[in-house]
C-alpha atoms as a PDB file:
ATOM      1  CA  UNK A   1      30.313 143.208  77.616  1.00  0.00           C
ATOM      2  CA  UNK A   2      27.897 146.010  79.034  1.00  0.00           C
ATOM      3  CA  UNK A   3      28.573 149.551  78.019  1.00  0.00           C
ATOM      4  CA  UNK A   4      32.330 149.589  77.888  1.00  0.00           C
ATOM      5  CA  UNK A   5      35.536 151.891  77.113  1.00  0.00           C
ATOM      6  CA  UNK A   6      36.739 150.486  73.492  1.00  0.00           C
ATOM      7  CA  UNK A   7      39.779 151.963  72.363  1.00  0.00           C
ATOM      8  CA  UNK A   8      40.374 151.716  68.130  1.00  0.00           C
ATOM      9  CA  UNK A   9      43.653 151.960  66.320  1.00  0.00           C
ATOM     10  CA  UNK A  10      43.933 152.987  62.769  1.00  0.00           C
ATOM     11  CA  UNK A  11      39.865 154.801  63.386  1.00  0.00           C
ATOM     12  CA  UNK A  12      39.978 156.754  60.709  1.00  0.00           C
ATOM     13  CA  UNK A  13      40.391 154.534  58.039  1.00  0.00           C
ATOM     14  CA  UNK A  14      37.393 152.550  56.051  1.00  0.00           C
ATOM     15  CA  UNK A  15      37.428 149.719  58.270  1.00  0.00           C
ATOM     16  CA  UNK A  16      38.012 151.782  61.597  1.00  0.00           C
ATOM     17  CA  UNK A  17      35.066 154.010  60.882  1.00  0.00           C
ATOM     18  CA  UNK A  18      32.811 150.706  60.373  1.00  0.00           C
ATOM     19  CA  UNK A  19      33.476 149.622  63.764  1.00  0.00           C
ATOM     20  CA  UNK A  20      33.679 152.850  65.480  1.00  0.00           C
ATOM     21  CA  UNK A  21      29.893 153.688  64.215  1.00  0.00           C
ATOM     22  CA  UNK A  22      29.144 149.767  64.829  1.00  0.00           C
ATOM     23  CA  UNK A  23      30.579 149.663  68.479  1.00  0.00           C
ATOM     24  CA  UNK A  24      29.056 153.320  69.161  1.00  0.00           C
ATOM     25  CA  UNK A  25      25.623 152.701  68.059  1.00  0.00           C
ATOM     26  CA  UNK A  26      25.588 149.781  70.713  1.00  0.00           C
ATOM     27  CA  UNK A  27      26.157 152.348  73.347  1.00  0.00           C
ATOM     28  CA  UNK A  28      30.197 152.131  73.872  1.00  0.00           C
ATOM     29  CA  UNK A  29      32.505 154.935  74.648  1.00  0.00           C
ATOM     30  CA  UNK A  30      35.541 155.333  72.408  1.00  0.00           C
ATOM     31  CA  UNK A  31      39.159 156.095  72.262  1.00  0.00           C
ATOM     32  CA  UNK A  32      39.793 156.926  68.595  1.00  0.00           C
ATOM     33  CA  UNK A  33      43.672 156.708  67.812  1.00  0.00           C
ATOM     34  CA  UNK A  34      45.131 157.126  64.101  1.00  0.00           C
ATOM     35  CA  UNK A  35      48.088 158.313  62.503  1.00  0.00           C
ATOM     36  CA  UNK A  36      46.932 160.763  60.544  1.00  0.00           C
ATOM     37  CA  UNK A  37      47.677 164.408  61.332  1.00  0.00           C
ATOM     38  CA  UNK A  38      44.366 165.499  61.783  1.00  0.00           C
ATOM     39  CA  UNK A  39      40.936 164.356  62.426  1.00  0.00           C
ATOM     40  CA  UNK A  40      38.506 164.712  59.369  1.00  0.00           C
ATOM     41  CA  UNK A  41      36.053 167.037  59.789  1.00  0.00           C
ATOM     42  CA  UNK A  42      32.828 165.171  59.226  1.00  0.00           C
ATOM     43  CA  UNK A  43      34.682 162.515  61.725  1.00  0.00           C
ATOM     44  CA  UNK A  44      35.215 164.896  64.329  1.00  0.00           C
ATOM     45  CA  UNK A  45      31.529 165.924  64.071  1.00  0.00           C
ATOM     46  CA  UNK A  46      30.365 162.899  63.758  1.00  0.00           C
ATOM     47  CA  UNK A  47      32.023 161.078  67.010  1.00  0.00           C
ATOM     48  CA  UNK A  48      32.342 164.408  68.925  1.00  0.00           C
ATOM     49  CA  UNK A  49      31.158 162.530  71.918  1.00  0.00           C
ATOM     50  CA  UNK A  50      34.094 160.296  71.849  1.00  0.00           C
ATOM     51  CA  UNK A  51      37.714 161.137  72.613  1.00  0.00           C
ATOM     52  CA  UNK A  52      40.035 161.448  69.269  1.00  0.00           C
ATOM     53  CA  UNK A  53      43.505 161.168  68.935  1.00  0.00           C
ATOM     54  CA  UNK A  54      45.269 161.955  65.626  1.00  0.00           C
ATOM     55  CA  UNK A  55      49.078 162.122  64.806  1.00  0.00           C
ATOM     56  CA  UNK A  56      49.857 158.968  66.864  1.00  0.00           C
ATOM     57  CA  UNK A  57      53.116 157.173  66.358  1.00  0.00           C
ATOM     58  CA  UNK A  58      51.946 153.713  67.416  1.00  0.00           C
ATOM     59  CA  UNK A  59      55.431 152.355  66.335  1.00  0.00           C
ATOM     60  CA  UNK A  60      57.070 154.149  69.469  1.00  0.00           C
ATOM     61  CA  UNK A  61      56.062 153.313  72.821  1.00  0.00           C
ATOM     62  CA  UNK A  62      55.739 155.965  74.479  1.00  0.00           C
ATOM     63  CA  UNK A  63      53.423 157.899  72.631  1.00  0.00           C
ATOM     64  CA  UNK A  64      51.127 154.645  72.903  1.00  0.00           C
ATOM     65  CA  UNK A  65      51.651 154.531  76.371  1.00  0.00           C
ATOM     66  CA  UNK A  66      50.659 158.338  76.185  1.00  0.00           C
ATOM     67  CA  UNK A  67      47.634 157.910  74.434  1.00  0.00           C
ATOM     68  CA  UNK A  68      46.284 154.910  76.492  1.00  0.00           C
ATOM     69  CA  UNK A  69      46.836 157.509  79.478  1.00  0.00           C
ATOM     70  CA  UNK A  70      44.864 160.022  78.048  1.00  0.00           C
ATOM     71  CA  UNK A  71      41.640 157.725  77.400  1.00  0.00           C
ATOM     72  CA  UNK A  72      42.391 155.921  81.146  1.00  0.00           C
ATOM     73  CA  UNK A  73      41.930 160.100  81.991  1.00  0.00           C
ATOM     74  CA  UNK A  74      39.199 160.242  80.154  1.00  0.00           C
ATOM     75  CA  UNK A  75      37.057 157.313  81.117  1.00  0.00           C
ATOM     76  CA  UNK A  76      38.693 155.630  84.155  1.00  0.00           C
ATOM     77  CA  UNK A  77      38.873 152.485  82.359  1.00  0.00           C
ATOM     78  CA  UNK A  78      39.749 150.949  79.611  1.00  0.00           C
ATOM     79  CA  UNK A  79      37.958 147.569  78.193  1.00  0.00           C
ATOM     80  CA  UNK A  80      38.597 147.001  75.159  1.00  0.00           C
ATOM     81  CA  UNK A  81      41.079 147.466  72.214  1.00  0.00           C
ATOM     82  CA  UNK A  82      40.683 146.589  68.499  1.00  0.00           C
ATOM     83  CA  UNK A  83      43.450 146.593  66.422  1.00  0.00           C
ATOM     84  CA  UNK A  84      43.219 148.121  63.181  1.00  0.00           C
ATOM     85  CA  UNK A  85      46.357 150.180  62.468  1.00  0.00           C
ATOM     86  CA  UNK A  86      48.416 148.181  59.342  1.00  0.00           C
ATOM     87  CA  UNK A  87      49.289 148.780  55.825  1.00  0.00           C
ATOM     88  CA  UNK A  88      49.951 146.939  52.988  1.00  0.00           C
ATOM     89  CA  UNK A  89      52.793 147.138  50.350  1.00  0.00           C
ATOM     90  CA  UNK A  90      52.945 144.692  46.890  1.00  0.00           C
ATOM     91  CA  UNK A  91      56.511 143.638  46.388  1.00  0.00           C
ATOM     92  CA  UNK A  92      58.775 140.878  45.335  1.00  0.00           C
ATOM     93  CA  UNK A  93      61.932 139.874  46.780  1.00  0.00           C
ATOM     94  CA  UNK A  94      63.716 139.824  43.661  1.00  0.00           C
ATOM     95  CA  UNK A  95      62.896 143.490  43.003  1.00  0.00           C
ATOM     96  CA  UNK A  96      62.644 144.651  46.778  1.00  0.00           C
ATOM     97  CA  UNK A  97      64.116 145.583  49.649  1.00  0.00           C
ATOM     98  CA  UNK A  98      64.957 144.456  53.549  1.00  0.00           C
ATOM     99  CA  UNK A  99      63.060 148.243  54.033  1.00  0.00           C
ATOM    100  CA  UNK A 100      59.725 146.947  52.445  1.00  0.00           C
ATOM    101  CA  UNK A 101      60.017 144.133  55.308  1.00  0.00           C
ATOM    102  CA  UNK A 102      60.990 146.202  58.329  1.00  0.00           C
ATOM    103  CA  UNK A 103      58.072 149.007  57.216  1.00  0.00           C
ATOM    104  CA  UNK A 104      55.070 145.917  56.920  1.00  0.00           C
ATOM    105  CA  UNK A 105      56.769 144.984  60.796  1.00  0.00           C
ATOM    106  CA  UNK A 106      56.682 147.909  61.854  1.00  0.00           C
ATOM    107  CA  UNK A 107      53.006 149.324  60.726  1.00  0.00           C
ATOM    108  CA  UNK A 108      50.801 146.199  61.133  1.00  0.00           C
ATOM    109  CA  UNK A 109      52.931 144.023  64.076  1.00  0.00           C
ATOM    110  CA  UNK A 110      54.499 146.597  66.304  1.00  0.00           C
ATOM    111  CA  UNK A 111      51.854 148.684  66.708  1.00  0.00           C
ATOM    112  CA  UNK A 112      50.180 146.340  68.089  1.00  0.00           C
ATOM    113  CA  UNK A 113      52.444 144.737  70.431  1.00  0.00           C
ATOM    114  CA  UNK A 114      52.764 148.475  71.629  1.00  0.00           C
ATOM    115  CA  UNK A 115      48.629 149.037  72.257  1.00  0.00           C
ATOM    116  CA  UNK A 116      48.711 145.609  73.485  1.00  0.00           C
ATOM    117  CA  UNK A 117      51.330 146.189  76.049  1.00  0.00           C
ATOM    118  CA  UNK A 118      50.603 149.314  76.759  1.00  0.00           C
ATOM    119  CA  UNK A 119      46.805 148.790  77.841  1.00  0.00           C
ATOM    120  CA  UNK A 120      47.891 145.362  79.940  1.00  0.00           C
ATOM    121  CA  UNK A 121      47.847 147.073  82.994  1.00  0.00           C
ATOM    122  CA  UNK A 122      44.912 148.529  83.211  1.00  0.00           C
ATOM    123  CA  UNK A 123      42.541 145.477  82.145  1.00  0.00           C
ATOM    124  CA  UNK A 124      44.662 143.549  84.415  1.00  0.00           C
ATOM    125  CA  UNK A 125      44.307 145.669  87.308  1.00  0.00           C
ATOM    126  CA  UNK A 126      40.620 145.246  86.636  1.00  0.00           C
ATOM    127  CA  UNK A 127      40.847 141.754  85.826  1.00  0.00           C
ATOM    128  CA  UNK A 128      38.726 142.000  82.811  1.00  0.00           C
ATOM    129  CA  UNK A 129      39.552 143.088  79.196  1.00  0.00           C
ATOM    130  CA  UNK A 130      38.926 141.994  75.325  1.00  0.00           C
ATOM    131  CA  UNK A 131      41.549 142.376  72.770  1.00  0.00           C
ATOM    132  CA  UNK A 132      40.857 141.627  68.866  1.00  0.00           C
ATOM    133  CA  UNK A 133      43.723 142.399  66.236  1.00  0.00           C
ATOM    134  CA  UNK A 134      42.772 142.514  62.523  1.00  0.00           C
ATOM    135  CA  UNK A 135      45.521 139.557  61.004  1.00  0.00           C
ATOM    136  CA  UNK A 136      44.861 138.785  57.273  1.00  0.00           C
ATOM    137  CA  UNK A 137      43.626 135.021  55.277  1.00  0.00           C
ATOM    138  CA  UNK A 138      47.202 135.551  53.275  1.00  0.00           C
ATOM    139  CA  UNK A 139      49.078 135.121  56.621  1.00  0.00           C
ATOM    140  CA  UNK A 140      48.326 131.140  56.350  1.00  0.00           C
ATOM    141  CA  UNK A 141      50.109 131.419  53.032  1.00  0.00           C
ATOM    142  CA  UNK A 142      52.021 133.842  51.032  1.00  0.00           C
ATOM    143  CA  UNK A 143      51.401 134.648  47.475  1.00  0.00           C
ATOM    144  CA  UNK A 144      54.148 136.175  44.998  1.00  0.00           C
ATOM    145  CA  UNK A 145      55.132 139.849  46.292  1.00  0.00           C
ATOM    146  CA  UNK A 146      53.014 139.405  49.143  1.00  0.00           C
ATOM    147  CA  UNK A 147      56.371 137.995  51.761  1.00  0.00           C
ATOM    148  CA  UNK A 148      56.792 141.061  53.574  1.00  0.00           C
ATOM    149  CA  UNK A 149      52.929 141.832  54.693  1.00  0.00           C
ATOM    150  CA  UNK A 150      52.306 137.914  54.978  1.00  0.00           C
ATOM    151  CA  UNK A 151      55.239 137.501  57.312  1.00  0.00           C
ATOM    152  CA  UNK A 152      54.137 140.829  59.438  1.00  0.00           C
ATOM    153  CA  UNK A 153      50.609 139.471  59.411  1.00  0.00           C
ATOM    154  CA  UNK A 154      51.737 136.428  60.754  1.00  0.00           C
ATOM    155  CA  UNK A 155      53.130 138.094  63.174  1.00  0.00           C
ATOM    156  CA  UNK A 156      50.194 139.509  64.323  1.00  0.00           C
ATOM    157  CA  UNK A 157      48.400 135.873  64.751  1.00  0.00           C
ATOM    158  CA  UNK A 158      51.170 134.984  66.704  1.00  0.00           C
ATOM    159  CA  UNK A 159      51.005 137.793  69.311  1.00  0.00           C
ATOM    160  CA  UNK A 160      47.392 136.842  69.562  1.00  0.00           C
ATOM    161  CA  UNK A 161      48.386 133.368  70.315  1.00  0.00           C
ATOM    162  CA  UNK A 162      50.985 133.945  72.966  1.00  0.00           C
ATOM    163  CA  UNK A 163      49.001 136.939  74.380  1.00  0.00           C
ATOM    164  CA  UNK A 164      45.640 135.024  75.236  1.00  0.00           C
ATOM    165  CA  UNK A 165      48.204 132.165  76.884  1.00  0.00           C
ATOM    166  CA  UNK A 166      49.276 134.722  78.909  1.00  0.00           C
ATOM    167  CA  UNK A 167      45.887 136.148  80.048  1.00  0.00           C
ATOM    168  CA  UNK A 168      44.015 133.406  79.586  1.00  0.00           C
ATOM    169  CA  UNK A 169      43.717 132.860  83.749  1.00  0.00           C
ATOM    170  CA  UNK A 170      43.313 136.316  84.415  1.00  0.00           C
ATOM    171  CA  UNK A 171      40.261 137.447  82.748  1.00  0.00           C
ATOM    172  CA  UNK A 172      41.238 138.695  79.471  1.00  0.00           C
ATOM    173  CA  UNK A 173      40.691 137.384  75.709  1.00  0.00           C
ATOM    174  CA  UNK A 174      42.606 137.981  72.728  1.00  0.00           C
ATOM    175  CA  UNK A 175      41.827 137.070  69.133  1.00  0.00           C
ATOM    176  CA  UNK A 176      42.415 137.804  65.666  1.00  0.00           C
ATOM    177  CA  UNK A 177      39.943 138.652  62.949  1.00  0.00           C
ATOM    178  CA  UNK A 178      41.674 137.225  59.616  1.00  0.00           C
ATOM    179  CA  UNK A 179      39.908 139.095  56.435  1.00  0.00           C
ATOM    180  CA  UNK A 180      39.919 138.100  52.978  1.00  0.00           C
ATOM    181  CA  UNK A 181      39.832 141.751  50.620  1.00  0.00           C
ATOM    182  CA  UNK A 182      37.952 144.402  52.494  1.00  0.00           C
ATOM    183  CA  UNK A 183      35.760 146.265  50.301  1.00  0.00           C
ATOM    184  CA  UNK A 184      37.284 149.464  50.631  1.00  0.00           C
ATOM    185  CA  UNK A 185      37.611 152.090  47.841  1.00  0.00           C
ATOM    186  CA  UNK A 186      41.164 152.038  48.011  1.00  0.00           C
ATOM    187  CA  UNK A 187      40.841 148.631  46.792  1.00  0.00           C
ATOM    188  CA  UNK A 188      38.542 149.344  44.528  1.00  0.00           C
ATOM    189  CA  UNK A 189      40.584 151.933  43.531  1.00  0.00           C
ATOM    190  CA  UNK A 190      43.760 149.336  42.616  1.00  0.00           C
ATOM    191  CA  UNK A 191      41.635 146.048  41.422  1.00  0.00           C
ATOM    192  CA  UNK A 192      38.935 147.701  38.998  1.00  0.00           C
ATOM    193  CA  UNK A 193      38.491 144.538  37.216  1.00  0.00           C
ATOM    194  CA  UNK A 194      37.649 142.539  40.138  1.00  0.00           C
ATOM    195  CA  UNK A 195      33.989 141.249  41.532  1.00  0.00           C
ATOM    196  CA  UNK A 196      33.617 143.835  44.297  1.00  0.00           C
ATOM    197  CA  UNK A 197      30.406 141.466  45.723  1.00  0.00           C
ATOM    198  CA  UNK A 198      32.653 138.489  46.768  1.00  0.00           C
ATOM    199  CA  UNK A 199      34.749 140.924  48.770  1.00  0.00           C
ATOM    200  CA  UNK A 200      34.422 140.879  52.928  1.00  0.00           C
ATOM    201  CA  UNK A 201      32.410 144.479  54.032  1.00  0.00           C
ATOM    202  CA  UNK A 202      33.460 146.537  56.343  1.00  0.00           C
ATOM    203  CA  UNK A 203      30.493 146.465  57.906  1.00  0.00           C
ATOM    204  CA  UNK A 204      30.232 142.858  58.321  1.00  0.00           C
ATOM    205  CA  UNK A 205      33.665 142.697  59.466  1.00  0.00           C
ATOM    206  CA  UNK A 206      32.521 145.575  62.276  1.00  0.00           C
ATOM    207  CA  UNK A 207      29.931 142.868  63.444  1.00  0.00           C
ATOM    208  CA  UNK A 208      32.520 139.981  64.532  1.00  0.00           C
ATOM    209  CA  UNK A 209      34.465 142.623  65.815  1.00  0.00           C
ATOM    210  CA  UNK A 210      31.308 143.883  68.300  1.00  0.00           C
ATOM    211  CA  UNK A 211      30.678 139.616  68.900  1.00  0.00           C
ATOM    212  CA  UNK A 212      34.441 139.374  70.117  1.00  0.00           C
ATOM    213  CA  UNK A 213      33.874 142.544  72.654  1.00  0.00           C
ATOM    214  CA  UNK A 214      31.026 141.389  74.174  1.00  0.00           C
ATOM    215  CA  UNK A 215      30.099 138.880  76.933  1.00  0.00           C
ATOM    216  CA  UNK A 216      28.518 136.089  74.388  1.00  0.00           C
ATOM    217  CA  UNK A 217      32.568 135.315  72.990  1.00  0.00           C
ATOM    218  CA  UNK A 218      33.950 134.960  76.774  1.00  0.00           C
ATOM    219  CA  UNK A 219      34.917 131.733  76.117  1.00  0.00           C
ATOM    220  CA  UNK A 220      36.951 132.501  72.791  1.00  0.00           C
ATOM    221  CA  UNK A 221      40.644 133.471  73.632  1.00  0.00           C
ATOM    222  CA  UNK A 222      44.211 132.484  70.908  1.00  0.00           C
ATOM    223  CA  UNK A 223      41.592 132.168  67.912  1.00  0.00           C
ATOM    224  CA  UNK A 224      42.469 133.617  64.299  1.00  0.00           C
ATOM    225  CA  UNK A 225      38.920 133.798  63.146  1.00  0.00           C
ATOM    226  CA  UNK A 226      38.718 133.948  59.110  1.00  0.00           C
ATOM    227  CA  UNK A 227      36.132 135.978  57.817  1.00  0.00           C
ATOM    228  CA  UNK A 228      36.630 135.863  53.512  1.00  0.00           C
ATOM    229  CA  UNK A 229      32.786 137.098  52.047  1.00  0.00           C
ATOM    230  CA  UNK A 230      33.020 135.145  49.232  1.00  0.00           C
ATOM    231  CA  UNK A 231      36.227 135.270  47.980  1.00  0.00           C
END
């Protein structure tokens, strides 16, 4: 894909700056969309060129719809959407709740089935348009306390499936990146102890993200790609 309009949920987290800086420093134009109520200051400096949108409920539709609008607006078109929004909550079902399941849902698989629907017409209209959600590895198999953002991951893989049967004659692609642990410092933060080099980078997870946008993966549509460093 030549210069295109790239639109990134969840931007301002660890992972969503890595592929905002990756995807801008190959020339793209960006739609920056995160929850959080404002943008952070070095951010907003740093992608001043780009449009930003904080304080975005993804989980309601019409402020997605809204949003996609405003970058359409903006740039005429819109190309490309990555799919980074999500959360993740540690919990078993012996000592949880039906709320713990309904919040991983809501955060990591309806926010995407929101961007996804809401930027459908547009790349259809155009009859072009690349889609890549972040999944996770522990969606193939759930680990003790980890039901709720398994099951909401596997979601995700899912929508990717059904979404790139559905586009698959019309010039779109959808796939799903499926990380091992990100090296973030949040997770550095809550696993001390652990061997931070086996973890997946940010960075290099930015990279298969930028391969799935551009022209050289326009034959991979429905694919849940794992990408695990060394863990």
């Amino acid at each position: 894909m030549a210069t295109s309009v790239i639109l990134i949920t969840g931007a301002f987290g660890a992972l969503g700056q890595a592929v905002a800086r990756h995807l801008a420093a190959q020339g793209h134009q960006l739609g920056l969309l995160d929850a959080a109520p404002a943008v952070p200051p070095a951010l907003a400096a740093e992608f001043a060129a780009h449009l930003q949108l904080p304080a975005l409920d993804l989980s309601q539709p019409a402020a997605t719809q809204q949003a996609v609008a405003a970058a359409q607006a903006r740039f005429g078109r819109v190309d490309g959407l990555v799919n980074i929004a999500g959360g993740f909550r540690w919990e078993t079902l012996e000592a949880g709740s039906a709320a713990t399941w309904q919040a991983m849902f809501t955060i990591n698989l309806l926010t995407a089935v929101n961007t996804c629907q809401a930027v459908l017409p547009a790349m259809l209209a155009q009859g072009s348009g690349r889609i890549v959600n972040i999944g996770a590895g522990a969606a193939a198999k759930a680990g003790a306390g980890m039901g709720a953002y398994a099951a909401s991951k596997s979601g995700v893989q899912r929508l990717t499936e059904a979404l790139a049967e559905e586009t698959k004659l019309r010039g779109i692609t959808v796939n799903a990146i499926l990380p091992s642990i990100i090296d973030t410092p949040a997770n550095r933060r809550d696993m001390p102890d652990a061997d931070f080099s086996r973890w997946v980078t940010p960075e290099a997870l930015a990279e298969v993200v930028g391969f799935l946008l551009s022209d050289g993966a326009r034959a991979i549509t429905g694919a849940g790609i794992p990408v695990t460093g060394r863990v």
